[in-house]
Structure formats: structure tokens, C-alpha cells
PDB file of N, CA and C in Angstrom:
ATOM      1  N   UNK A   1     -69.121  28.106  57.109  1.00  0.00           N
ATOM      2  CA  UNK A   1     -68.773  29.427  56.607  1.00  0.00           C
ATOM      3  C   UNK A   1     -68.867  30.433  57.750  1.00  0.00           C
ATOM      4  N   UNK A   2     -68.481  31.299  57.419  1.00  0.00           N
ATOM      5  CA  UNK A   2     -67.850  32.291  58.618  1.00  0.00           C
ATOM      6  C   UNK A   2     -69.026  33.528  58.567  1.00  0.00           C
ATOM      7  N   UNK A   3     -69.666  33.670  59.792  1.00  0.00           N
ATOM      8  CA  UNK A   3     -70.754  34.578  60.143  1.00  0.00           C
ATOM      9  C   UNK A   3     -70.588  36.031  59.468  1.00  0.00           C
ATOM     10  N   UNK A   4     -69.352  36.583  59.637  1.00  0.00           N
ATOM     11  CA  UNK A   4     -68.948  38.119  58.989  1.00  0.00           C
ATOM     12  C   UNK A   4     -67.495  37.751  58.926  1.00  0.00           C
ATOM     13  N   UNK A   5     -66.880  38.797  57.680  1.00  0.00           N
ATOM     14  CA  UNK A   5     -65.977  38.839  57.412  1.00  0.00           C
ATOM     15  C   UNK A   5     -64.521  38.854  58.150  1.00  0.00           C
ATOM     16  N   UNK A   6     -64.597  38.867  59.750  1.00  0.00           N
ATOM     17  CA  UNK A   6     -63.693  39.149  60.519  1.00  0.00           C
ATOM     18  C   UNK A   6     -63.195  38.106  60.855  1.00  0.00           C
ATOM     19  N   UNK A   7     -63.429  37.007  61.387  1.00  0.00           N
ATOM     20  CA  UNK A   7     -62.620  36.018  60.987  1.00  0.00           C
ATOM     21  C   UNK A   7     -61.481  35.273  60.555  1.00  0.00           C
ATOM     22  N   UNK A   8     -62.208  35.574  59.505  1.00  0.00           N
ATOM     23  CA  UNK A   8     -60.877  34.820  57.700  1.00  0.00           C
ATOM     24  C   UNK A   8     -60.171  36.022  58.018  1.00  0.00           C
ATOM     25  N   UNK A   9     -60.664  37.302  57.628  1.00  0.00           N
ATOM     26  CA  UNK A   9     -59.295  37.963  57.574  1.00  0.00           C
ATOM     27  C   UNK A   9     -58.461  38.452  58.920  1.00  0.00           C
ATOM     28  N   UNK A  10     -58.957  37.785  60.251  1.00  0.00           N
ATOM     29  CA  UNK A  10     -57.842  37.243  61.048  1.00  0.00           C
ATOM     30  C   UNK A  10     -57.076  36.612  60.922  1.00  0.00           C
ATOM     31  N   UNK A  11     -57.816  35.785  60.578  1.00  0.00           N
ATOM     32  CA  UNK A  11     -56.584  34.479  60.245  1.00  0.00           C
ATOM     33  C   UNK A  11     -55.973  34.467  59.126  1.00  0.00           C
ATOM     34  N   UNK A  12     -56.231  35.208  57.922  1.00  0.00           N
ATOM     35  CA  UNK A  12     -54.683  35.719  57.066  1.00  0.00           C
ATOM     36  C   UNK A  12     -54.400  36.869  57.104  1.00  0.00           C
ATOM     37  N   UNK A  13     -54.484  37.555  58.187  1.00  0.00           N
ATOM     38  CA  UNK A  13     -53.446  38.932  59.067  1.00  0.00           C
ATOM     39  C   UNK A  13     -52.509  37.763  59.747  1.00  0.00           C
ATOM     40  N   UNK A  14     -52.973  36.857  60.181  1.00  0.00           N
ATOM     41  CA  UNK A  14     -51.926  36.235  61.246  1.00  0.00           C
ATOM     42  C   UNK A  14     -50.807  35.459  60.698  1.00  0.00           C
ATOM     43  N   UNK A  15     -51.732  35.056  59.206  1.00  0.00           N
ATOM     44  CA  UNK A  15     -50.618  33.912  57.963  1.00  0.00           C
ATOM     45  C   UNK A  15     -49.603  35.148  57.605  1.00  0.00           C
ATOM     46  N   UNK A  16     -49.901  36.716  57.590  1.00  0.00           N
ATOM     47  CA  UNK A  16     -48.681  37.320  57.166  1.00  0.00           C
ATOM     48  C   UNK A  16     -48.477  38.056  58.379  1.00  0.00           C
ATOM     49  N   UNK A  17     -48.281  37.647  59.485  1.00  0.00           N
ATOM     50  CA  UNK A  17     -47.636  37.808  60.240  1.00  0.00           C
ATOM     51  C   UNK A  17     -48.019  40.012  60.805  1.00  0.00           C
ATOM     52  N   UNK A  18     -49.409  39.817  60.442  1.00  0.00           N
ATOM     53  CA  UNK A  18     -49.784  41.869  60.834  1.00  0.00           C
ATOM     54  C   UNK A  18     -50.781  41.328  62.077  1.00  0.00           C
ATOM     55  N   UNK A  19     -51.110  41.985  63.048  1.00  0.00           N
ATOM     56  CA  UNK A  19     -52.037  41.906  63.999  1.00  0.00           C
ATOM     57  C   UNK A  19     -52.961  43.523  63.968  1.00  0.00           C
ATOM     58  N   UNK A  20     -54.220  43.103  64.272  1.00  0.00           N
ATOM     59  CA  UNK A  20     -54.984  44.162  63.374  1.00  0.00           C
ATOM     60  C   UNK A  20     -55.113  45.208  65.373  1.00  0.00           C
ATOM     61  N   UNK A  21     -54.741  46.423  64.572  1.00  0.00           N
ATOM     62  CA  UNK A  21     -55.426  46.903  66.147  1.00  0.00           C
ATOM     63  C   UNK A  21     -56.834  48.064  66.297  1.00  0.00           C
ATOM     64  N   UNK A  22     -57.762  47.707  67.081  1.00  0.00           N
ATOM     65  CA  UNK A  22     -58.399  49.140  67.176  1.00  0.00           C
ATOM     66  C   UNK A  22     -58.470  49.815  67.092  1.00  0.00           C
ATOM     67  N   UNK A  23     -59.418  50.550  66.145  1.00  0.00           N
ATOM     68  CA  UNK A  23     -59.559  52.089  66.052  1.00  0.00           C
ATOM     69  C   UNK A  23     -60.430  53.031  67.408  1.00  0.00           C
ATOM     70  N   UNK A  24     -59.540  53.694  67.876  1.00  0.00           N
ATOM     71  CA  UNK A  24     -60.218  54.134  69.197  1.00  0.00           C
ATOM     72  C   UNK A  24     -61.730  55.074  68.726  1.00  0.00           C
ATOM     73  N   UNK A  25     -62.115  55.352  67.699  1.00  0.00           N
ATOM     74  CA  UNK A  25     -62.508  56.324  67.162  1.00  0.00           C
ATOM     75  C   UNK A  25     -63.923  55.585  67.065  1.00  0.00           C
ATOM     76  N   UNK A  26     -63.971  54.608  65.971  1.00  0.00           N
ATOM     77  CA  UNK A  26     -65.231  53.301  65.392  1.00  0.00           C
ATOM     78  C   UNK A  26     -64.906  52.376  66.489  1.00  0.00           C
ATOM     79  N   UNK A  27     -63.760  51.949  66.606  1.00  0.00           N
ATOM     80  CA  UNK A  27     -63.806  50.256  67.023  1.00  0.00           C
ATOM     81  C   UNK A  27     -63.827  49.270  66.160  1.00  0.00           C
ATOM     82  N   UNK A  28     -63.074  49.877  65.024  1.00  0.00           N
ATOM     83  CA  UNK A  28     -63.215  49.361  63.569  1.00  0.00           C
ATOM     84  C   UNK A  28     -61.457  48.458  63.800  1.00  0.00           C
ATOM     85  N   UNK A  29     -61.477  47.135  63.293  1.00  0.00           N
ATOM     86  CA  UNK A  29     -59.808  47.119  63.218  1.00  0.00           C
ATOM     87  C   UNK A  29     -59.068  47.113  62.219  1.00  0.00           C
ATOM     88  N   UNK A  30     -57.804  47.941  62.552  1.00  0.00           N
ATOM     89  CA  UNK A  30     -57.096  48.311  61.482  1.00  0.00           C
ATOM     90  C   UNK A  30     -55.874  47.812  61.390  1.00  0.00           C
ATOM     91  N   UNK A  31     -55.381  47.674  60.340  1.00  0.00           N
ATOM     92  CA  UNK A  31     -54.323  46.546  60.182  1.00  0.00           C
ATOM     93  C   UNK A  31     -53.528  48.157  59.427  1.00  0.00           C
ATOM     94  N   UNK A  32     -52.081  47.467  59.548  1.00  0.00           N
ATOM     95  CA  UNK A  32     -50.765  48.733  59.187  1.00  0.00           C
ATOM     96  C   UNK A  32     -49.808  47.707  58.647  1.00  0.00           C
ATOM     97  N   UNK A  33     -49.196  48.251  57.773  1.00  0.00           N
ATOM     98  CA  UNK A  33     -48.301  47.768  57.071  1.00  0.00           C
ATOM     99  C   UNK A  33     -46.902  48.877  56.824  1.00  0.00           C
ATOM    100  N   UNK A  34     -45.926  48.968  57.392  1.00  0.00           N
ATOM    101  CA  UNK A  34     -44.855  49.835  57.084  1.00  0.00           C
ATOM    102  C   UNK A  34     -45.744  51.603  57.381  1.00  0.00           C
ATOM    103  N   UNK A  35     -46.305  51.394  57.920  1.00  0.00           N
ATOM    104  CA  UNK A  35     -46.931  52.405  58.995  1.00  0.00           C
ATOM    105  C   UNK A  35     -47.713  53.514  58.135  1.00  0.00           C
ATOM    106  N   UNK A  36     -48.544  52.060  57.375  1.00  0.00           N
ATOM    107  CA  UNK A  36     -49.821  52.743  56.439  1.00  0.00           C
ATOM    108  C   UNK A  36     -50.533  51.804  56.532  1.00  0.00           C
ATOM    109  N   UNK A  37     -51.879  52.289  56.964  1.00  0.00           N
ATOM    110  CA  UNK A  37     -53.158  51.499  56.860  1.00  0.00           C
ATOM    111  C   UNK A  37     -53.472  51.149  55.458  1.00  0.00           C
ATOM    112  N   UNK A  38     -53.521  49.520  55.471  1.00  0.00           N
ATOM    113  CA  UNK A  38     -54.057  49.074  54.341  1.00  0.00           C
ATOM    114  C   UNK A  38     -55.267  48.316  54.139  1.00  0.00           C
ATOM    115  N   UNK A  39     -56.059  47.771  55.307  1.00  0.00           N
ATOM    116  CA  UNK A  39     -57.023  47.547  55.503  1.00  0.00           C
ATOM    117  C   UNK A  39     -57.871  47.633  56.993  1.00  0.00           C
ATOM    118  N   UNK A  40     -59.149  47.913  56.597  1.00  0.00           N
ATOM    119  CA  UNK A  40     -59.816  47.879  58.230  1.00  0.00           C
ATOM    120  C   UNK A  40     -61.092  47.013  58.211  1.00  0.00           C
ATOM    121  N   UNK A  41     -61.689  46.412  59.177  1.00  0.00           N
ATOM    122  CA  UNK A  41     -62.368  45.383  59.432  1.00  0.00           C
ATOM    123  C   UNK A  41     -63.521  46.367  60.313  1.00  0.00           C
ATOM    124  N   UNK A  42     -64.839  46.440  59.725  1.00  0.00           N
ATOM    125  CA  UNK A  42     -65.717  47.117  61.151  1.00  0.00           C
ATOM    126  C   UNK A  42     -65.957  46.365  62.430  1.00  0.00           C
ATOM    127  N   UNK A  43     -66.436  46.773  63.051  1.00  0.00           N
ATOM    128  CA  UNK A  43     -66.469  45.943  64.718  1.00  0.00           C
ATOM    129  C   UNK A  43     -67.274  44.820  64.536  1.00  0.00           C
ATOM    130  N   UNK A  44     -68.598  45.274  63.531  1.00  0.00           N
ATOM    131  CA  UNK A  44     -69.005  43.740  63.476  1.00  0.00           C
ATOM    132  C   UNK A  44     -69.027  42.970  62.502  1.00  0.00           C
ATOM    133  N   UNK A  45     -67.705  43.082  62.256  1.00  0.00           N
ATOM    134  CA  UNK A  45     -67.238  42.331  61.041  1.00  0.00           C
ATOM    135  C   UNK A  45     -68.295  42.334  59.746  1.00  0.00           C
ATOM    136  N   UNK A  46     -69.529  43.070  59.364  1.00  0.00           N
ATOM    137  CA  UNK A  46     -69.959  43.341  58.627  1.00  0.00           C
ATOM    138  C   UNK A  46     -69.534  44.055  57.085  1.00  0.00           C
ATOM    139  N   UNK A  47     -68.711  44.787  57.136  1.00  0.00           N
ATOM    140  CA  UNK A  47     -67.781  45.023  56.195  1.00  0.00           C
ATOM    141  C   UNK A  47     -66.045  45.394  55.620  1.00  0.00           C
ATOM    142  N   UNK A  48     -65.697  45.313  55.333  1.00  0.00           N
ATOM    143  CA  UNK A  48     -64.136  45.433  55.363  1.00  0.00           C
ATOM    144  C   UNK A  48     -63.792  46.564  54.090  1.00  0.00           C
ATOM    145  N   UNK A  49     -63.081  47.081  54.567  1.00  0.00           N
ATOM    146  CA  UNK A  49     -62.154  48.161  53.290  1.00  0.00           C
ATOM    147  C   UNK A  49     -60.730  47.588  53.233  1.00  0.00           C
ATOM    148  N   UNK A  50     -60.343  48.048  51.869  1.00  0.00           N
ATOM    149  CA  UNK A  50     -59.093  47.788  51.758  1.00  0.00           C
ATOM    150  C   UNK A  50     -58.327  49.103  50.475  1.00  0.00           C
ATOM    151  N   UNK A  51     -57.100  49.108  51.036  1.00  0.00           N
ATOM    152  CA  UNK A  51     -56.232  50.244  50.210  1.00  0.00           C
ATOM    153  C   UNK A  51     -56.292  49.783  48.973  1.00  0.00           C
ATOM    154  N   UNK A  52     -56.378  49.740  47.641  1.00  0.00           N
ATOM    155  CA  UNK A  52     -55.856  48.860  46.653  1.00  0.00           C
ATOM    156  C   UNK A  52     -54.889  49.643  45.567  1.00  0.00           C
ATOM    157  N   UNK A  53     -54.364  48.959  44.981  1.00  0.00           N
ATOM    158  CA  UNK A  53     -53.399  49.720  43.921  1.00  0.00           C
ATOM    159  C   UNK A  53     -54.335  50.252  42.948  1.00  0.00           C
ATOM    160  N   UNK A  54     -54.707  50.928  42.404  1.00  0.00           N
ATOM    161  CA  UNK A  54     -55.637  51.961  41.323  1.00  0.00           C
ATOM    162  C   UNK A  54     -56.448  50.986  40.270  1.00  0.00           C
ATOM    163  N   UNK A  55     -55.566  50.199  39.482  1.00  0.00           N
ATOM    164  CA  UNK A  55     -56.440  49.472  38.808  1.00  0.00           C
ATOM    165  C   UNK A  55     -56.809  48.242  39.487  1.00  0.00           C
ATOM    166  N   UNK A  56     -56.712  48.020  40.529  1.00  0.00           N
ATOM    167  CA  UNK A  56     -57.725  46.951  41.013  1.00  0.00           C
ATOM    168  C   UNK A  56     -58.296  47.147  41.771  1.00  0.00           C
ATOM    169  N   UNK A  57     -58.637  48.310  42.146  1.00  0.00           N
ATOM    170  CA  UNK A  57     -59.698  49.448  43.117  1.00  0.00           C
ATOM    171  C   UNK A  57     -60.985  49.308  42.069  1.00  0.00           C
ATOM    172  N   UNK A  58     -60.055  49.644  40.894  1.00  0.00           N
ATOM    173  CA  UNK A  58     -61.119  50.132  39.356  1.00  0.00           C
ATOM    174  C   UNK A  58     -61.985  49.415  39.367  1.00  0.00           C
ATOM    175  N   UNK A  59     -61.270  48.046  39.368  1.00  0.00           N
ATOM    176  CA  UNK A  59     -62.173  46.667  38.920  1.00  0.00           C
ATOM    177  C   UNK A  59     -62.578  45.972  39.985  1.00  0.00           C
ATOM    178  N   UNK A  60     -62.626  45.985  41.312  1.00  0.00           N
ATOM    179  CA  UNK A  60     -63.193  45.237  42.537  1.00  0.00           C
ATOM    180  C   UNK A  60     -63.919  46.600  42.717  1.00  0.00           C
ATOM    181  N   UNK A  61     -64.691  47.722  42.289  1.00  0.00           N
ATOM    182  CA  UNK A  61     -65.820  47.950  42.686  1.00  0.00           C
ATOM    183  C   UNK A  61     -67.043  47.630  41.221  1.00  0.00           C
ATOM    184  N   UNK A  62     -66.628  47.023  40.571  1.00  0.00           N
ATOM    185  CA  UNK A  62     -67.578  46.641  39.518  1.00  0.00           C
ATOM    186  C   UNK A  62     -68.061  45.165  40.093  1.00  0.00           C
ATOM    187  N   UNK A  63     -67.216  44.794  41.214  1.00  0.00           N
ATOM    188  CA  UNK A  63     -67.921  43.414  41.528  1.00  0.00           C
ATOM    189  C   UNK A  63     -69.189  43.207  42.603  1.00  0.00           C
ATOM    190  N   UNK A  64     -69.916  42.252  43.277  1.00  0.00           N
ATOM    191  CA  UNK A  64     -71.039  42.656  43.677  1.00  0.00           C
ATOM    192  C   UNK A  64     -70.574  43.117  44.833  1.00  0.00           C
ATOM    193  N   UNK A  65     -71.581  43.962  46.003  1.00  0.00           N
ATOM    194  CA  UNK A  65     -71.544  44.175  47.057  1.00  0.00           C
ATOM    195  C   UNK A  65     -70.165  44.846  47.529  1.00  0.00           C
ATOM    196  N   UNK A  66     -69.463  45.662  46.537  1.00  0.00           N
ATOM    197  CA  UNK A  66     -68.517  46.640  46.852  1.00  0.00           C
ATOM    198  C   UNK A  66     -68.791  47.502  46.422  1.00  0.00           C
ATOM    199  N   UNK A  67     -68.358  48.633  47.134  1.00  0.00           N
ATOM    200  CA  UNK A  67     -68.408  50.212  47.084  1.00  0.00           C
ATOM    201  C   UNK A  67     -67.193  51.323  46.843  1.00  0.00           C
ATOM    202  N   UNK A  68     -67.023  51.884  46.263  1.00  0.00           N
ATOM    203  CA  UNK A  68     -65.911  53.154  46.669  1.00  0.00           C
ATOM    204  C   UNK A  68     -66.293  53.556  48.334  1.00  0.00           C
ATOM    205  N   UNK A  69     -65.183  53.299  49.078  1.00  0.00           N
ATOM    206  CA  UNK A  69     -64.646  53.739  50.400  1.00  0.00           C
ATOM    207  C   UNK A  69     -64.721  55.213  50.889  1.00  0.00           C
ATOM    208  N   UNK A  70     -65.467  55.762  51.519  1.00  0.00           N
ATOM    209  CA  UNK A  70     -65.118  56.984  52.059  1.00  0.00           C
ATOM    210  C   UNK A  70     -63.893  57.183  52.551  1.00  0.00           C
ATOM    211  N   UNK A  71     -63.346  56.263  52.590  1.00  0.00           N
ATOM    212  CA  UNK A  71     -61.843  56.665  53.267  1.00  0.00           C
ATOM    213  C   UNK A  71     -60.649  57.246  52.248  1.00  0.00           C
ATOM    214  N   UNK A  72     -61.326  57.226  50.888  1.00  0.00           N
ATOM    215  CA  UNK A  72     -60.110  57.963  49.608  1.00  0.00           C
ATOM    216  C   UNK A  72     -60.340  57.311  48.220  1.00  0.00           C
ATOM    217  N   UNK A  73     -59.160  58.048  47.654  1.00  0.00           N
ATOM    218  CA  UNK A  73     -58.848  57.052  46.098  1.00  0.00           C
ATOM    219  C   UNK A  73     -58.126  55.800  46.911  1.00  0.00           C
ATOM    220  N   UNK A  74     -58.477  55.248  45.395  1.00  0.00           N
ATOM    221  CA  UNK A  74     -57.940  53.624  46.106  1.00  0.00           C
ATOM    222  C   UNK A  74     -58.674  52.435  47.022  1.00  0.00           C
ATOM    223  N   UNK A  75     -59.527  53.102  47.932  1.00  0.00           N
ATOM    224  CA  UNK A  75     -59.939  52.610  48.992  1.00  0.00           C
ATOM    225  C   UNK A  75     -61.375  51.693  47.982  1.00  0.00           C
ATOM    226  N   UNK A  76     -61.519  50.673  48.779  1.00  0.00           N
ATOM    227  CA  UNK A  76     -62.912  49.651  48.500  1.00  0.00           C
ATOM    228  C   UNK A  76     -63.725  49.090  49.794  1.00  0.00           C
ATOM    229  N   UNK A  77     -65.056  49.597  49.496  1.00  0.00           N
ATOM    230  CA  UNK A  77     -65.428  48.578  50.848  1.00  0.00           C
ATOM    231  C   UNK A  77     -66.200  47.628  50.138  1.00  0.00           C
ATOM    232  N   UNK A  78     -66.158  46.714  51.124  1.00  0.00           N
ATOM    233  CA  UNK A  78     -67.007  44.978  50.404  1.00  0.00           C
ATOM    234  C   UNK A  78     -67.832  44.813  51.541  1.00  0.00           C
ATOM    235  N   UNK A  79     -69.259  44.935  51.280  1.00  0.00           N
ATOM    236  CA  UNK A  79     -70.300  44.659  52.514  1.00  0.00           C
ATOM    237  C   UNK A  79     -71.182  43.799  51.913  1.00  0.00           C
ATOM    238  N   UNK A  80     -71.205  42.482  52.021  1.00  0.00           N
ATOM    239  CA  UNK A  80     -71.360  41.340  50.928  1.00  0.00           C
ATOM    240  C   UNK A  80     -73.280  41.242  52.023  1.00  0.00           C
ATOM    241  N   UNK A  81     -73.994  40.947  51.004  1.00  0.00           N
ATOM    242  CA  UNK A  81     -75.409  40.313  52.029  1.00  0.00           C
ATOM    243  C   UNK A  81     -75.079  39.395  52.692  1.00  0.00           C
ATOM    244  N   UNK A  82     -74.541  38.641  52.119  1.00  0.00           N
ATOM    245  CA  UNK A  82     -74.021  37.195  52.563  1.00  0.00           C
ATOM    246  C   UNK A  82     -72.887  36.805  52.812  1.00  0.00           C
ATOM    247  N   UNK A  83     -72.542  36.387  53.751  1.00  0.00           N
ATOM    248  CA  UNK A  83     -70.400  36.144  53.671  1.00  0.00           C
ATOM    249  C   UNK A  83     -70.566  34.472  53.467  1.00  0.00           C
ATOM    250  N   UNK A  84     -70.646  34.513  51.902  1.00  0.00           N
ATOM    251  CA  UNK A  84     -70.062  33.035  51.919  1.00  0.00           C
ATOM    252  C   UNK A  84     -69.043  32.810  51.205  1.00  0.00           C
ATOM    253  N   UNK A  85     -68.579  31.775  50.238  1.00  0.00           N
ATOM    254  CA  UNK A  85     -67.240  31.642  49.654  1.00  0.00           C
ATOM    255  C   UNK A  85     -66.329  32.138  48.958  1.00  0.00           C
ATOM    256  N   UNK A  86     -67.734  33.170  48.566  1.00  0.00           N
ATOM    257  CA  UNK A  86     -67.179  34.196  47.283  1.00  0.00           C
ATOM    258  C   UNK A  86     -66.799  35.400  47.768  1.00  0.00           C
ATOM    259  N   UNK A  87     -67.721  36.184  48.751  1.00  0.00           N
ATOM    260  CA  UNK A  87     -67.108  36.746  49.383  1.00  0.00           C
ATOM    261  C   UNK A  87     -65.912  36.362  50.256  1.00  0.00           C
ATOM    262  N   UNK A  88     -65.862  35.815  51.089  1.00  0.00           N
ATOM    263  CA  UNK A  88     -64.523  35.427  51.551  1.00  0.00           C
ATOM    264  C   UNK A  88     -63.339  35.240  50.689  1.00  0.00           C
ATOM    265  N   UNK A  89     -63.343  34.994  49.420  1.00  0.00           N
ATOM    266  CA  UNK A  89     -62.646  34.875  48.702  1.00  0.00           C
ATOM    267  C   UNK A  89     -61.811  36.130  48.402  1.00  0.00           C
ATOM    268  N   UNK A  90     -62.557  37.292  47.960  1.00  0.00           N
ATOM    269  CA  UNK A  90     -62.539  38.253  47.660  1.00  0.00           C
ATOM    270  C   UNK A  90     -62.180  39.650  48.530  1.00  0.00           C
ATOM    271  N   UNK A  91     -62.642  38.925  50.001  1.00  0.00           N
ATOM    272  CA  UNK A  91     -61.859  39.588  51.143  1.00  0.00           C
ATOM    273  C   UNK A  91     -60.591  39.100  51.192  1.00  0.00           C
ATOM    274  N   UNK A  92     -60.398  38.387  51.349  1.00  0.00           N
ATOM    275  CA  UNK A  92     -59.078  37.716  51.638  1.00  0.00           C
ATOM    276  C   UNK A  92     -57.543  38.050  50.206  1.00  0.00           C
ATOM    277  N   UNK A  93     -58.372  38.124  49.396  1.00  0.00           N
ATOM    278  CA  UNK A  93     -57.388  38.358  47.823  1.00  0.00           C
ATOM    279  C   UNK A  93     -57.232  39.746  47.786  1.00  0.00           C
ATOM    280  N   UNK A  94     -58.368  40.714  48.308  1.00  0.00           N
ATOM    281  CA  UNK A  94     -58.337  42.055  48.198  1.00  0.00           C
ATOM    282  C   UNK A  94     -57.257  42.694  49.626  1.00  0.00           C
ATOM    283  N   UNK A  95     -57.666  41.765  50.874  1.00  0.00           N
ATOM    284  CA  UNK A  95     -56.663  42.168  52.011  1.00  0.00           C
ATOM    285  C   UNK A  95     -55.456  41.572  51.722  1.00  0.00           C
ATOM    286  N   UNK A  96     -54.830  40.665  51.286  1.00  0.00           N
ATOM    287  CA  UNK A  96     -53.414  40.201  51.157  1.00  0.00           C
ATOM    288  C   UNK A  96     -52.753  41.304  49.404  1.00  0.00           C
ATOM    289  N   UNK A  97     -53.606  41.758  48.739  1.00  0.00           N
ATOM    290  CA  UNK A  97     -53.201  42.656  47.388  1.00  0.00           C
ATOM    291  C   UNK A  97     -52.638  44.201  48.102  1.00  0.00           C
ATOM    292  N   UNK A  98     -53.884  44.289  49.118  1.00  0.00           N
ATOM    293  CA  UNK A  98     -53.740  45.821  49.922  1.00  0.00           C
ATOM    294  C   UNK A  98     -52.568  45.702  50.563  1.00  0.00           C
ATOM    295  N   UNK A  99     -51.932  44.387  51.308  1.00  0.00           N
ATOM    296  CA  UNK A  99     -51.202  43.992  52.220  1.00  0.00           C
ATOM    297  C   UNK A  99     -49.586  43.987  51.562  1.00  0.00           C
ATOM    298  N   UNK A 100     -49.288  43.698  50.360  1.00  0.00           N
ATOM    299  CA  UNK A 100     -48.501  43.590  49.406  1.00  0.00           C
ATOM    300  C   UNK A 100     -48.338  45.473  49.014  1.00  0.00           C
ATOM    301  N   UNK A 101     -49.254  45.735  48.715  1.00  0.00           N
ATOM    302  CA  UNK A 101     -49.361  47.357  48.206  1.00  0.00           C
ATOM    303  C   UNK A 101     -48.894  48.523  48.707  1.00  0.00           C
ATOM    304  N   UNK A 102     -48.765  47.966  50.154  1.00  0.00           N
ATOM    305  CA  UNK A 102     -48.770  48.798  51.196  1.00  0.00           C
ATOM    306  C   UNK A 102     -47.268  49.080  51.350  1.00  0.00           C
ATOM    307  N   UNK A 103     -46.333  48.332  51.182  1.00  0.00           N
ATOM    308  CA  UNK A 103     -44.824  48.688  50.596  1.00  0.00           C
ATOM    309  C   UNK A 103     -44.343  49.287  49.224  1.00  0.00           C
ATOM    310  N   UNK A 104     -45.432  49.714  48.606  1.00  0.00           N
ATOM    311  CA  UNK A 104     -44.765  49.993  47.400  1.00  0.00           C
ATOM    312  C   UNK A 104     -44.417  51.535  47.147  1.00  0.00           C
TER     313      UNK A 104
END
């Protein structure tokens, strides 16, 4: 299993073809989609946000170890104690939903 969340969701930024770039600001990486941020990764891969469509913002912060995002409506961060399957799971379903969203 994967130490922090940065990782996995490299490697399905790369399955849909986005490459995540630096935030000069954090050092946080941020992934763009049609030239809107839809998700960002912190530097040490400790937690991830993602844009989400409204009702599944609603309902992925009722799950564990997510938060409403300082970054807006919509936004979720997931800072799991543990990054194991479930979390990864849940990063990965929440960054490819944000990733999809991000054209609409």
C-alpha cells in the first residue's frame, strides 16, 4: 500500500492522460482540466482535495477523514490517518468524478 496519497493518484492522472503541475505558492500539485482546477495533491502527499459536482461533495464529506475544503463550494479534502485501500479507493473515485466534472 502506498505511503500517502500521491502516488495512486499519479498514476490515474497519467491513466487519463492530465499531468499534475506545481503550485508555486504551497508546492501543492495541481491537476487542470479544460483550464479548471479539479484536484490538488499536497507536497506530502498527506492530503488531497478535489472539485466535486454538489451532491457528491454532500455525501463524500459524511465519509471518514474528509472535510469541506477551504478552497470553496464543492471542494473536499480527504486526509485519511491511514492511506490504505479504502482510502485509496476513495481518492482515486473522487479524483477521476472531479476529473469528469471538470468539463461540464
Amino acid at each position: 500500500m502506498s505511503a500517502s496519497l500521491a502516488e495512486p493518484l499519479t498514476a490515474t492522472a497519467a491513466g487519463l492522460g492530465v499531468a499534475g503541475k506545481p503550485d508555486p505558492g504551497s508546492g501543492a500539485i495541481d491537476y487542470v482540466r479544460a483550464d479548471r482546477l479539479f484536484a490538488a495533491v499536497d507536497v506530502d502527499g498527506a492530503s488531497a482535495s478535489f472539485r466535486l459536482a454538489p451532491a457528491v461533495a454532500e455525501a463524500a464529506i459524511r465519509t471518514p477523514d474528509t472535510s469541506p475544503s477551504d478552497r470553496g463550494r464543492g471542494w473536499v479534502t480527504l486526509r485519511p490517518r491511514v492511506v490504505d485501500g479504502h482510502a485509496v479507493d476513495r481518492a482515486v473515485a473522487w479524483f477521476e468524478s472531479a476529473w469528469r466534472a471538470a468539463v461540464d
